[in-house]
N, C-alpha and C. Protein backbone atom coordinates (compact mmCIF):
# COMPACT_ATOMS: atom_id res chain seq x y z
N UNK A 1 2.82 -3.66 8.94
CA UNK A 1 3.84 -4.52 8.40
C UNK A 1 4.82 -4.86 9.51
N UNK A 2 5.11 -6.37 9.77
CA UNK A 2 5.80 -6.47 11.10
C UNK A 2 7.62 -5.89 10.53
N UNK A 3 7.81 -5.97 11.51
CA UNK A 3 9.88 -5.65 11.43
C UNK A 3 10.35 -6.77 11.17
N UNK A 4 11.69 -6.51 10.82
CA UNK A 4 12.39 -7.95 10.55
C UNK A 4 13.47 -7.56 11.99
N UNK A 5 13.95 -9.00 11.72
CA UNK A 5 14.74 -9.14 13.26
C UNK A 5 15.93 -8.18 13.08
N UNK A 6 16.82 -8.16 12.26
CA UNK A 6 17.54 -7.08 11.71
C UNK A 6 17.35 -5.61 12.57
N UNK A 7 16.09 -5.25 12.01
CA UNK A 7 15.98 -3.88 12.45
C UNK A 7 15.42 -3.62 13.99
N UNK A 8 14.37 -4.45 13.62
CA UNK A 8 14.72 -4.60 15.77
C UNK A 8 16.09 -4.90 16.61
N UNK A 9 16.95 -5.63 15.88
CA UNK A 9 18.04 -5.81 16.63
C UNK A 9 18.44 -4.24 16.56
N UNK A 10 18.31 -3.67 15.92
CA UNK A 10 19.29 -2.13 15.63
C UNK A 10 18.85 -1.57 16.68
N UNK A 11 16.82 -1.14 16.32
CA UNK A 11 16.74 -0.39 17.68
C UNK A 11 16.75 -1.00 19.12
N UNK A 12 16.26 -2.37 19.32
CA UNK A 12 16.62 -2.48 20.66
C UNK A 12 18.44 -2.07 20.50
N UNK A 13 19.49 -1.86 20.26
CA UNK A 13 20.86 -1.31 20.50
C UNK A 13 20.60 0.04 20.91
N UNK A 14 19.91 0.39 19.81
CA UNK A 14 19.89 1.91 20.16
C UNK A 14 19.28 2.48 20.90
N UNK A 15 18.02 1.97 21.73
CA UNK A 15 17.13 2.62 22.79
C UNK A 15 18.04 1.97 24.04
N UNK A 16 19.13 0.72 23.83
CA UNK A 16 19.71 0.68 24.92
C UNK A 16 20.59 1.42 25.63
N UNK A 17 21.48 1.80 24.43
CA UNK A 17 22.77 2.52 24.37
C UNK A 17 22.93 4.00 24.12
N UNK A 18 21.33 4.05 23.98
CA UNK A 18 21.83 5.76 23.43
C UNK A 18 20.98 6.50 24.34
N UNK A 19 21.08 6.03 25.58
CA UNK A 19 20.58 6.77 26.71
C UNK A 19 21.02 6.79 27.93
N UNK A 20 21.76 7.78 28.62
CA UNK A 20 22.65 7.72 29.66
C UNK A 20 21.55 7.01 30.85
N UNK A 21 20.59 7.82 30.67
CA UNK A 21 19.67 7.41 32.17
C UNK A 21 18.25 6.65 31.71
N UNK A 22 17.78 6.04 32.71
CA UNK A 22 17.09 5.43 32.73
C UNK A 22 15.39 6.43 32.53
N UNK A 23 15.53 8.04 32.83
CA UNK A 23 14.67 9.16 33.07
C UNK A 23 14.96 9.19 31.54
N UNK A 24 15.70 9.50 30.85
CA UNK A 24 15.71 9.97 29.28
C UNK A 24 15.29 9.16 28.68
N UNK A 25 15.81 7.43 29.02
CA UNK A 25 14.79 6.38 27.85
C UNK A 25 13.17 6.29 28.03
N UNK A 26 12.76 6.34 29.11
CA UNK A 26 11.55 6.10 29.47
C UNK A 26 10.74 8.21 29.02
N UNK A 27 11.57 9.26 29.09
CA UNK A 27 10.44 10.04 28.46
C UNK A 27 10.82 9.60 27.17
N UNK A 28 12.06 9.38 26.27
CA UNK A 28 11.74 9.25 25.02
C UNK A 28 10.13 8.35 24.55
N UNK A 29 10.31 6.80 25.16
CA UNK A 29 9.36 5.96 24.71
C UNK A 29 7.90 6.64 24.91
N UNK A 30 7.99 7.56 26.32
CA UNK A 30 6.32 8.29 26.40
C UNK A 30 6.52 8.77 25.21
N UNK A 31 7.28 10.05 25.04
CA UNK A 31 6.84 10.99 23.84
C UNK A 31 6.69 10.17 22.20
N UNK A 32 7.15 8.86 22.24
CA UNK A 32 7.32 8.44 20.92
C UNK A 32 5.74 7.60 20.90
N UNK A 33 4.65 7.60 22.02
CA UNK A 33 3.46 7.25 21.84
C UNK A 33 3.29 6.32 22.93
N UNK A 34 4.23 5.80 23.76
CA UNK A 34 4.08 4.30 24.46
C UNK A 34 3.36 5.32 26.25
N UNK A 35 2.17 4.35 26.19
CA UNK A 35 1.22 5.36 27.60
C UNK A 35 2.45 4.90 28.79
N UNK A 36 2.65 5.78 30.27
CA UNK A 36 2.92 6.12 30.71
C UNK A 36 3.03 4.46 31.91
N UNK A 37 1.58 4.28 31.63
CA UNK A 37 1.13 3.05 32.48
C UNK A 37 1.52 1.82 32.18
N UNK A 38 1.81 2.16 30.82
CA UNK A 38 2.20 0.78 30.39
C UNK A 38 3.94 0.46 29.84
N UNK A 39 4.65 2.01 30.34
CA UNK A 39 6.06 1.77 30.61
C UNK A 39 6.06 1.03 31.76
N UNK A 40 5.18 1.29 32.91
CA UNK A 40 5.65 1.34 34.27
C UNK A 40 5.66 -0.13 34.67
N UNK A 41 4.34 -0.96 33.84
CA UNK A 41 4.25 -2.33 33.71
C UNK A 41 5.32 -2.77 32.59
N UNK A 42 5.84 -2.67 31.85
CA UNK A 42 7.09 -3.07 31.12
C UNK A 42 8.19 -3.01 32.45
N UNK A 43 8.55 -2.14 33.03
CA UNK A 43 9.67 -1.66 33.62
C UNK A 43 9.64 -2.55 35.03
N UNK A 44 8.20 -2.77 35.09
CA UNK A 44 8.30 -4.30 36.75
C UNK A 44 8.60 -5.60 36.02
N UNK A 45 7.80 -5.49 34.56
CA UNK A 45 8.65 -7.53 34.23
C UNK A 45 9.85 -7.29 34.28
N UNK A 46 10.19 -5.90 33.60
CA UNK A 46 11.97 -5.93 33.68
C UNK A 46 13.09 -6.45 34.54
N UNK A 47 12.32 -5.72 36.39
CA UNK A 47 12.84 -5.74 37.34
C UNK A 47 12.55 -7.08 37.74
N UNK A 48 11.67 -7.45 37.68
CA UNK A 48 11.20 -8.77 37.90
C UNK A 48 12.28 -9.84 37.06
N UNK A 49 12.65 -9.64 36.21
CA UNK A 49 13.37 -10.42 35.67
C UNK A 49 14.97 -10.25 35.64
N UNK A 50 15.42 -9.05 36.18
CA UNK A 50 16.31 -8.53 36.54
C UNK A 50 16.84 -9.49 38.43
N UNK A 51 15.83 -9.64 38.72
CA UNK A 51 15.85 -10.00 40.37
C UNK A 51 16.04 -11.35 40.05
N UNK A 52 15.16 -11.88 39.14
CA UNK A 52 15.51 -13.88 39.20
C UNK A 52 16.98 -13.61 38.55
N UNK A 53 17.43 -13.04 37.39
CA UNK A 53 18.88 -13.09 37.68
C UNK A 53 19.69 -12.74 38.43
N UNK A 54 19.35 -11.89 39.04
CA UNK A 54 20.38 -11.75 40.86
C UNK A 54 21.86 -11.26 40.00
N UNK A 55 22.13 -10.55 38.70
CA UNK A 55 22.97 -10.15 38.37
C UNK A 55 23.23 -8.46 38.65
N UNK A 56 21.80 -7.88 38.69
CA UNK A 56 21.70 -6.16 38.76
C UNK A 56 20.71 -6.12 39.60
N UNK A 57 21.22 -4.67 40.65
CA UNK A 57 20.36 -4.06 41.70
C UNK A 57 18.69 -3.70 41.01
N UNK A 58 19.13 -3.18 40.05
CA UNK A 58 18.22 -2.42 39.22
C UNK A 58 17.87 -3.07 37.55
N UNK A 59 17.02 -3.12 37.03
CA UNK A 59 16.82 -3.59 35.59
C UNK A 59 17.58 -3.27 34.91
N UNK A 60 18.85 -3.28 33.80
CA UNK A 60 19.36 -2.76 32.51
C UNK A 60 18.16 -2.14 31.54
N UNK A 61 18.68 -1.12 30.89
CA UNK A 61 17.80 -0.45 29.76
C UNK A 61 17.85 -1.35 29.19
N UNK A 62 18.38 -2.47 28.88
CA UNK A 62 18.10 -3.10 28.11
C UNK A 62 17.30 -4.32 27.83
N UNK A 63 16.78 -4.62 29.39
CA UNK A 63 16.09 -5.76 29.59
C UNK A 63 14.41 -4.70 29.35
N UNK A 64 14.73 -3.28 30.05
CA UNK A 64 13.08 -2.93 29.38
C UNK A 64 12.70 -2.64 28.47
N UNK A 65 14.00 -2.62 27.36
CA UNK A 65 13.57 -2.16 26.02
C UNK A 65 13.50 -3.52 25.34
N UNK A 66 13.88 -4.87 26.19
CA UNK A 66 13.58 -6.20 25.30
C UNK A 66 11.67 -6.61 25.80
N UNK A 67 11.55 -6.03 26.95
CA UNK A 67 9.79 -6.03 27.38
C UNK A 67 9.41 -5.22 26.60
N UNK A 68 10.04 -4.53 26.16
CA UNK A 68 8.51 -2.84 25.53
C UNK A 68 8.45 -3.73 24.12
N UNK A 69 9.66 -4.03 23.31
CA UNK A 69 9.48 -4.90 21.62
C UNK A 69 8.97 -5.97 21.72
N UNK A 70 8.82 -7.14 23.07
CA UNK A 70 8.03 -7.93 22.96
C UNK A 70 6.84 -7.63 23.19
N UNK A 71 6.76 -6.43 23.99
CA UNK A 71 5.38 -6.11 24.12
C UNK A 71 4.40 -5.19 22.63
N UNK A 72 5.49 -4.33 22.31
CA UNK A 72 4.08 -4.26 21.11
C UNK A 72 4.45 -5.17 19.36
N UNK A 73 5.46 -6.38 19.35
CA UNK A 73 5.25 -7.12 19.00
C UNK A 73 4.20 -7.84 18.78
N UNK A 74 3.47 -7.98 19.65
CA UNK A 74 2.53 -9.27 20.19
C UNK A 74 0.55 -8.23 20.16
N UNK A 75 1.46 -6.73 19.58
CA UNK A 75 -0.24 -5.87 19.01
C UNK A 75 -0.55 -5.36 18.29
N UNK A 76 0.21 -6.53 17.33
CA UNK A 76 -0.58 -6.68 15.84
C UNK A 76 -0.08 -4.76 15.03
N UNK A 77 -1.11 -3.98 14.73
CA UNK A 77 -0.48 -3.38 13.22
C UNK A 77 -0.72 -1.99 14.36
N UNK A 78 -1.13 -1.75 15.79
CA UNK A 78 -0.91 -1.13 16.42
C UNK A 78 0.37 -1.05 16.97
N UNK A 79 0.77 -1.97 17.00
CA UNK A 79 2.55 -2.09 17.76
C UNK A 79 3.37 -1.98 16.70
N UNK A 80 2.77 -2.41 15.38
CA UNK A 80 3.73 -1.65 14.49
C UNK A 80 4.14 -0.24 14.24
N UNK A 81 3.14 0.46 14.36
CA UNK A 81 2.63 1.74 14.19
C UNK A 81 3.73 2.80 15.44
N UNK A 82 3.63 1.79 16.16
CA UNK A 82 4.29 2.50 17.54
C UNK A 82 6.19 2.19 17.32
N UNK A 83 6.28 1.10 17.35
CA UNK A 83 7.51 0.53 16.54
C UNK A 83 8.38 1.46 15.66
N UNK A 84 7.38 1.82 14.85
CA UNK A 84 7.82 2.98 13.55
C UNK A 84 7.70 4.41 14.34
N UNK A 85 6.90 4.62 15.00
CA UNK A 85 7.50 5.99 15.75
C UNK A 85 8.19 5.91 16.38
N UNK A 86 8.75 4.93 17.41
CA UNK A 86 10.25 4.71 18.04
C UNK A 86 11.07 5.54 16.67
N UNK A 87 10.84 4.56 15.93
CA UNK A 87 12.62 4.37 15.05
C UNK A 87 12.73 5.67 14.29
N UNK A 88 11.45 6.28 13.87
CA UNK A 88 11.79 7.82 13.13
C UNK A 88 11.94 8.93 14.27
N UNK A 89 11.16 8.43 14.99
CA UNK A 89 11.79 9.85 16.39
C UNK A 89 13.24 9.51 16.89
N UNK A 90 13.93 8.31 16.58
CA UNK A 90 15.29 7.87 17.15
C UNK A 90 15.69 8.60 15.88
N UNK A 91 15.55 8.20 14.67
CA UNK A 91 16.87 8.42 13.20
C UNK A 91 16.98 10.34 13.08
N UNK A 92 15.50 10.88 14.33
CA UNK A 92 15.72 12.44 13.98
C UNK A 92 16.24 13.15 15.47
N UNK A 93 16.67 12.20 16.38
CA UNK A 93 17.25 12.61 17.71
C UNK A 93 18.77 12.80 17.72
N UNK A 94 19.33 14.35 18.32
CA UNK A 94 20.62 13.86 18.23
C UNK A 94 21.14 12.85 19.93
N UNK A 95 21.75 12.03 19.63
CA UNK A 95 22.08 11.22 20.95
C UNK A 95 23.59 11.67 21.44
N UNK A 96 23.29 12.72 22.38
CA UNK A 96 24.55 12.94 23.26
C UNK A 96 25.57 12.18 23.89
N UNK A 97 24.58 11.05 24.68
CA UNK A 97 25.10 10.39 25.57
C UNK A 97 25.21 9.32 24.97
N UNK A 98 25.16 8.96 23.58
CA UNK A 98 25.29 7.11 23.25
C UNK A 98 26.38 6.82 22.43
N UNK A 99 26.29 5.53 22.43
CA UNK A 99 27.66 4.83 22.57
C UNK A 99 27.84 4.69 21.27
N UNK A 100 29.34 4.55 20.75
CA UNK A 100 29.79 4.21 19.33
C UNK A 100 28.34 2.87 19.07
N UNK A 101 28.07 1.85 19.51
CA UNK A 101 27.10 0.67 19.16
C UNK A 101 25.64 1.40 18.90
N UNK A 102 24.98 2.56 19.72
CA UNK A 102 24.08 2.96 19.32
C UNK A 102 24.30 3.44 18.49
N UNK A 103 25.07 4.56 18.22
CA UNK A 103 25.53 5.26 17.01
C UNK A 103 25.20 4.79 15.79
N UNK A 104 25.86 3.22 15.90
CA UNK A 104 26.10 2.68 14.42
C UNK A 104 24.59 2.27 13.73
N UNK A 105 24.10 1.78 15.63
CA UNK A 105 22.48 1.31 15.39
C UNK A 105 21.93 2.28 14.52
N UNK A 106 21.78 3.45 15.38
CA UNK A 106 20.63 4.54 14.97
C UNK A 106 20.91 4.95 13.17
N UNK A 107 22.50 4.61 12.96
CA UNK A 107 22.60 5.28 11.37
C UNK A 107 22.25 3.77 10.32
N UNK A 108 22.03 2.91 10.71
CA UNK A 108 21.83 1.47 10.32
C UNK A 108 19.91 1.50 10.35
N UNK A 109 19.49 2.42 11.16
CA UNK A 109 18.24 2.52 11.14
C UNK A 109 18.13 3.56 10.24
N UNK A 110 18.88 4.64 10.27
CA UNK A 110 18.49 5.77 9.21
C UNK A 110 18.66 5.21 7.58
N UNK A 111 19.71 4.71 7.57
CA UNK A 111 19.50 3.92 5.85
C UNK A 111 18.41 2.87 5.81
N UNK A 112 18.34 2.18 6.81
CA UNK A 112 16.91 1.45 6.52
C UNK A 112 15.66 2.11 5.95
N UNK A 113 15.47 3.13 6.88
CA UNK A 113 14.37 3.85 6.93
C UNK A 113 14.55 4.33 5.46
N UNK A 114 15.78 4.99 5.12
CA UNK A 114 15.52 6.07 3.62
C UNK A 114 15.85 5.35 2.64
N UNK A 115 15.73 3.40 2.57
CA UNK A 115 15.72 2.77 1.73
C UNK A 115 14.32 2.67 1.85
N UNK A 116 13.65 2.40 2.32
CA UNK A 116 12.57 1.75 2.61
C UNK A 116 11.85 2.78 1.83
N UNK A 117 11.84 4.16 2.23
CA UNK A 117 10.77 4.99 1.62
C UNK A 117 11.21 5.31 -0.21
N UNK A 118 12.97 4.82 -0.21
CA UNK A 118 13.14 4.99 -1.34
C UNK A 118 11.81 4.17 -2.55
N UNK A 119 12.62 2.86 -2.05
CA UNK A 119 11.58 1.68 -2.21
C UNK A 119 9.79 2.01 -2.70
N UNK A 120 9.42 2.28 -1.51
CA UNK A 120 7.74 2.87 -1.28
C UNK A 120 7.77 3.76 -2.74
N UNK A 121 8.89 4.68 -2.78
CA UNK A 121 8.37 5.61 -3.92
C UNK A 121 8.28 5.11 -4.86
N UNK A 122 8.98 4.16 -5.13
CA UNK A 122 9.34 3.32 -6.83
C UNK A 122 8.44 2.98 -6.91
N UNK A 123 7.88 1.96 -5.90
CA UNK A 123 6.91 1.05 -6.21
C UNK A 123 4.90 2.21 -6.50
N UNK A 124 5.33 2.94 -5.69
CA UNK A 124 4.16 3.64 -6.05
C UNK A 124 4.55 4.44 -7.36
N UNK A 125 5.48 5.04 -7.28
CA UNK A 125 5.37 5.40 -8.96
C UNK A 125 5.31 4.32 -10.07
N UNK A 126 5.57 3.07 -9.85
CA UNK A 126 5.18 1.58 -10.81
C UNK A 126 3.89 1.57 -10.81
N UNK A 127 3.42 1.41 -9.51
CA UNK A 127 1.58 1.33 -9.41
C UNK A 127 0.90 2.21 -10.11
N UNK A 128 1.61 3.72 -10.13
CA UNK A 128 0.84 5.05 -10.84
C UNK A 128 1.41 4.95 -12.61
N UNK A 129 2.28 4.28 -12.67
CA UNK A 129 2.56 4.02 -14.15
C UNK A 129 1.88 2.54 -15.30
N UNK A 130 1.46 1.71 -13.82
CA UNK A 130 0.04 0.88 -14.26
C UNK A 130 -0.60 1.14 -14.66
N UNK A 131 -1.44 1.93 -13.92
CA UNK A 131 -2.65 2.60 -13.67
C UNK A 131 -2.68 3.19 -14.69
N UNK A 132 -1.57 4.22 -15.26
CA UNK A 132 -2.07 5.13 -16.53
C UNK A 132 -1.93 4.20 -17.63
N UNK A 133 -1.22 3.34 -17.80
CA UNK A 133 -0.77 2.38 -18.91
C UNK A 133 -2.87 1.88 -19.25
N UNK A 134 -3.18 1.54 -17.91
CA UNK A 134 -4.17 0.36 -18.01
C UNK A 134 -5.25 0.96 -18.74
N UNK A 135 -5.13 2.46 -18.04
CA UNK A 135 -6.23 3.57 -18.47
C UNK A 135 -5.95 4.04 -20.04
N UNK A 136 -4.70 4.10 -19.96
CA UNK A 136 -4.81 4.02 -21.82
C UNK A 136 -4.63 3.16 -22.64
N UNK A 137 -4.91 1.94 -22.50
CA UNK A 137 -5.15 0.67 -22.98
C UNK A 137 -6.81 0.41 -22.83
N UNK A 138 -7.39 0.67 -22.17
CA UNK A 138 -8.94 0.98 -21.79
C UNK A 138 -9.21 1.89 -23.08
N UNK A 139 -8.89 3.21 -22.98
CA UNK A 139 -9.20 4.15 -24.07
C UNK A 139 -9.12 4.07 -25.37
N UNK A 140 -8.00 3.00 -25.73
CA UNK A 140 -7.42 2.64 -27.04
C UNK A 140 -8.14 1.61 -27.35
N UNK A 141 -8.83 0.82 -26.14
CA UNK A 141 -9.92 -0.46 -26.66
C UNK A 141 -11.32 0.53 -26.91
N UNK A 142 -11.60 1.51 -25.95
CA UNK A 142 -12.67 2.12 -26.34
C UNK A 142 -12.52 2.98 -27.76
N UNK A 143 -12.10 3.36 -28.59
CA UNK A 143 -11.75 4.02 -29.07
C UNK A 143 -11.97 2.95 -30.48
N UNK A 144 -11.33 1.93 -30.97
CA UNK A 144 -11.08 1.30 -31.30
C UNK A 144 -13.12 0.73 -31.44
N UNK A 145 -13.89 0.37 -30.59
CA UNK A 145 -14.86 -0.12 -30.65
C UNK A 145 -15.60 0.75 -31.27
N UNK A 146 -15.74 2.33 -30.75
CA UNK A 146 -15.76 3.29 -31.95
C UNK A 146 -15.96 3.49 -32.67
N UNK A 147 -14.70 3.16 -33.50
CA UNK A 147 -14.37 3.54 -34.84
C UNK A 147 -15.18 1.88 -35.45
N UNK A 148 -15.30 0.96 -34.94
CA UNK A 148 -15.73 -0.19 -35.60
C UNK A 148 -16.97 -0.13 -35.70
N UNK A 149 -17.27 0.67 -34.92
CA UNK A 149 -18.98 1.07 -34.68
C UNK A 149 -19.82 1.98 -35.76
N UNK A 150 -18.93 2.73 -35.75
CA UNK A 150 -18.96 4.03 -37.12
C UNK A 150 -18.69 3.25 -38.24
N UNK A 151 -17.80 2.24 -38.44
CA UNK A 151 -17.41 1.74 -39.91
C UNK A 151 -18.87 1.11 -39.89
N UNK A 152 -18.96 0.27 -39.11
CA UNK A 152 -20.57 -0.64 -39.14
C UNK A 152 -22.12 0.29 -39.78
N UNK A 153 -22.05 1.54 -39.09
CA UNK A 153 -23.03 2.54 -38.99
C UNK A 153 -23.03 3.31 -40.64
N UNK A 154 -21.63 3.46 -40.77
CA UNK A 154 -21.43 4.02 -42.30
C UNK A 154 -21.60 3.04 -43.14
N UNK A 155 -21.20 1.62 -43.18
CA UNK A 155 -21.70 0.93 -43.86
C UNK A 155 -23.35 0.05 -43.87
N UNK A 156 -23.83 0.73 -43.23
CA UNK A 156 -25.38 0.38 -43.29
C UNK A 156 -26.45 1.77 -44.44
N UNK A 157 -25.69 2.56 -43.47
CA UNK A 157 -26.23 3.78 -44.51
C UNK A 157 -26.01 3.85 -45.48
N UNK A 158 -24.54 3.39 -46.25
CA UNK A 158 -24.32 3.50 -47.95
C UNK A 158 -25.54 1.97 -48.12
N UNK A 159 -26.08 1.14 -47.55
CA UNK A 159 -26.49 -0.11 -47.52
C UNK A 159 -27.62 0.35 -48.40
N UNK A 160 -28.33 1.28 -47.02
CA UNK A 160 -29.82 1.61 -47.34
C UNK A 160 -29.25 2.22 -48.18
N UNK A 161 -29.19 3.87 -48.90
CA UNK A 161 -29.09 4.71 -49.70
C UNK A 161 -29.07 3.56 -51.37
N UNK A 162 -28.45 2.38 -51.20
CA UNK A 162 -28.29 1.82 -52.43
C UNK A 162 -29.53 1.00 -51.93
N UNK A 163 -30.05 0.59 -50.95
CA UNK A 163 -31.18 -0.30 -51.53
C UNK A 163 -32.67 0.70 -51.96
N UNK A 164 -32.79 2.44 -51.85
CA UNK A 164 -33.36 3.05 -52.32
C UNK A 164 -32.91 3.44 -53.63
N UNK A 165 -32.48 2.71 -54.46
CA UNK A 165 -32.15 3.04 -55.34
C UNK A 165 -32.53 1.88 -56.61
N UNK A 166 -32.86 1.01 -55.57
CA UNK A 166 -33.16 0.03 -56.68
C UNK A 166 -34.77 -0.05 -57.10
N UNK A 167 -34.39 -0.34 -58.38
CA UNK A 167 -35.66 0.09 -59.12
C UNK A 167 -36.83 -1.23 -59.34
N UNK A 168 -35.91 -2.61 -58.55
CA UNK A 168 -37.22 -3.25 -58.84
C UNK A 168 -37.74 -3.90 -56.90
N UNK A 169 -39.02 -3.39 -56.68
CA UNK A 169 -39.58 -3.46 -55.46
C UNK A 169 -39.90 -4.87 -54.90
N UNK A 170 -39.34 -6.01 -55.27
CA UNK A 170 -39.20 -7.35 -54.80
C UNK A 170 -37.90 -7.45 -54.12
N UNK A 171 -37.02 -7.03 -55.15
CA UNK A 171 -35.41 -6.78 -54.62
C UNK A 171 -35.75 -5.61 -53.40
N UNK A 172 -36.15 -4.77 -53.91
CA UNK A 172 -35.86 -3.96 -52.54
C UNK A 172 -36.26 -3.98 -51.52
N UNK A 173 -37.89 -4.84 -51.53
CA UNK A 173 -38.48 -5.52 -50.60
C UNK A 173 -37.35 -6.51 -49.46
N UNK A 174 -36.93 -7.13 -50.73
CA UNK A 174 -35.44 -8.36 -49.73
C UNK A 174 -34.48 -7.46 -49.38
N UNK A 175 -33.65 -6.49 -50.09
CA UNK A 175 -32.84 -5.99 -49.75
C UNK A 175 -33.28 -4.89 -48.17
N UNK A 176 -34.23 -4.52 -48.30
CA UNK A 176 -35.00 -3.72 -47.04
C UNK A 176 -34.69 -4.75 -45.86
N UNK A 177 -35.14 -6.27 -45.87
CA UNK A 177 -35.54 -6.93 -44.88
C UNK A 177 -34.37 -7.08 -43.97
N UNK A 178 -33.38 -7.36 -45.30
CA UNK A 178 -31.97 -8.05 -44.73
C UNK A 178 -31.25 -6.62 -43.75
N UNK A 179 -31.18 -5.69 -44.29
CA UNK A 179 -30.99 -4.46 -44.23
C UNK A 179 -31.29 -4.37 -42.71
N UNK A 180 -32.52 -4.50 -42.47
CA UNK A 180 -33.40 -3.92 -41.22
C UNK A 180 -33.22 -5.32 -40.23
N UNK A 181 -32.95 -6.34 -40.45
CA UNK A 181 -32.56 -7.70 -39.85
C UNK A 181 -30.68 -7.24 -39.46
N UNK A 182 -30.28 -6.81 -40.30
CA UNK A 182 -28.26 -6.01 -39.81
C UNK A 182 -28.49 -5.22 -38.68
N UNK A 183 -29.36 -4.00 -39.18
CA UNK A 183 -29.41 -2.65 -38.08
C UNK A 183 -29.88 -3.01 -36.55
N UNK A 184 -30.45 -4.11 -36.75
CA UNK A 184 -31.18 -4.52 -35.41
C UNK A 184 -30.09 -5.39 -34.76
N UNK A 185 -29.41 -5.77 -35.57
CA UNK A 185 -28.35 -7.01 -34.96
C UNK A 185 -27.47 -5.97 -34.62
N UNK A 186 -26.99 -5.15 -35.52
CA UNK A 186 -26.11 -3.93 -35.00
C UNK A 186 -26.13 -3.30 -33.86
N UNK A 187 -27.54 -3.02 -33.15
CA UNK A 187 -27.96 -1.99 -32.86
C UNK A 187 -27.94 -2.60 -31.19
N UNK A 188 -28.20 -3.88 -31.31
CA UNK A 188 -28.68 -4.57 -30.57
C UNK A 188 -30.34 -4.71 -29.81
N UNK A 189 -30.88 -4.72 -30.90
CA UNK A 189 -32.26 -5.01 -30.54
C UNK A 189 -32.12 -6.33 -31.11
N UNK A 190 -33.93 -6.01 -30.76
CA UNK A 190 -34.60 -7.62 -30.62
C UNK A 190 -35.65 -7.10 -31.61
N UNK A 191 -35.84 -7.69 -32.97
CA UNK A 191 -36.86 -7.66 -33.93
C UNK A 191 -38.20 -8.50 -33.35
N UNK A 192 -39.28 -7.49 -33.21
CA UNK A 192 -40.71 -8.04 -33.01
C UNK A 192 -40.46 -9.23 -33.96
N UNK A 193 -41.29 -10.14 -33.01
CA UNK A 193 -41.86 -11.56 -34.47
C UNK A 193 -43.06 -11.76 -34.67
N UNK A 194 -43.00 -11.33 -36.46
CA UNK A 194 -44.36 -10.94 -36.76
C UNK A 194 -45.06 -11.89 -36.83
N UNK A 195 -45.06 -13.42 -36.11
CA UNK A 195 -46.25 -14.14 -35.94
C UNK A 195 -46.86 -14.00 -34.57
N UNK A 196 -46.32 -13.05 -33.56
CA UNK A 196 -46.87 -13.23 -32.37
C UNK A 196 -47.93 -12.09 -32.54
């Protein structure tokens, strides 16, 4: 699921600001999953782009933490994945060195985050309150076919029992036929046809 700009704005603040050195942001991002090789290539567009502005000796944390979000932006539900371990290894770090702006970031990410899963729970307990609804609406149709089945079944048998009872064998001859023409329709067969 991609981010909204919102919450990227938070953590790029907070991977900017809430790291004195440039050694603490870059092990955070290793340990939060991002390979080693591919900080080091984030961290030259940085400089690289740091140099055409001719403003800093050195890259800002913040120009490599705007390369690392465009970079796993742009890889699909893997860069999400990585994205989301940034921001829960940030909302469970305490940050010594960061600034009232990270601060506000990182707690702007922590209510995100424990809305979000609030959210997740509702909606899966809605999905699991479907689900049983659907399943006993299923049961109550099965149930229901059943009992219509049995009324059908009981009323064939009082059918026959009274057409053995009749005493003249033309009638019961017809009453037999019709009888045995129901049970089959009931039953769902297919009556042989006695001209074939």
């Amino acid at each position: 699921m991609p981010f909204d700009a919102i919450t990227l704005t938070h953590l790029e603040d907070a991977l900017s600001d809430g790291f004195k050195y440039h050694s603490n942001l870059d092990d955070f991002i290793v340990r939060s999953g991002i390979s080693q090789s591919s900080l080091a290539l984030l961290r030259a567009a940085a400089e690289q782009k740091s140099a055409q502005s001719g403003r800093f000796s050195k890259a800002p944390k913040r120009y490599v933490v705007r390369e690392l979000l465009a970079s796993l932006s742009e890889q699909g539900t893997d860069g999400d994945r990585l994205v989301a371990n940034l921001i829960t290894n940030l909302v469970g770090l305490p940050l010594k060195d960061a600034s009232p702006n990270a601060l506000a970031a990182v707690e702007a990410l922590r209510a995100k985050l424990n809305s979000d899963r609030s959210s997740k729970q509702a909606e899966r307990a809605h999905q699991k309150d479907q689900r049983e609804e659907a399943e006993r609406a299923a049961h109550r149709q099965k149930e229901r076919a059943r009992v219509s089945k049995q009324t059908a079944r009981d009323s064939l048998r009082d059918r026959f029992q009274g057409l053995m009872a009749e005493g003249n064998a033309q009638t019961r001859g017809y009453l037999l036929e019709r009888f045995l023409s129901d049970l089959f329709e009931h039953e769902g067969l297919q009556p042989r046809d006695p001209s074939s």
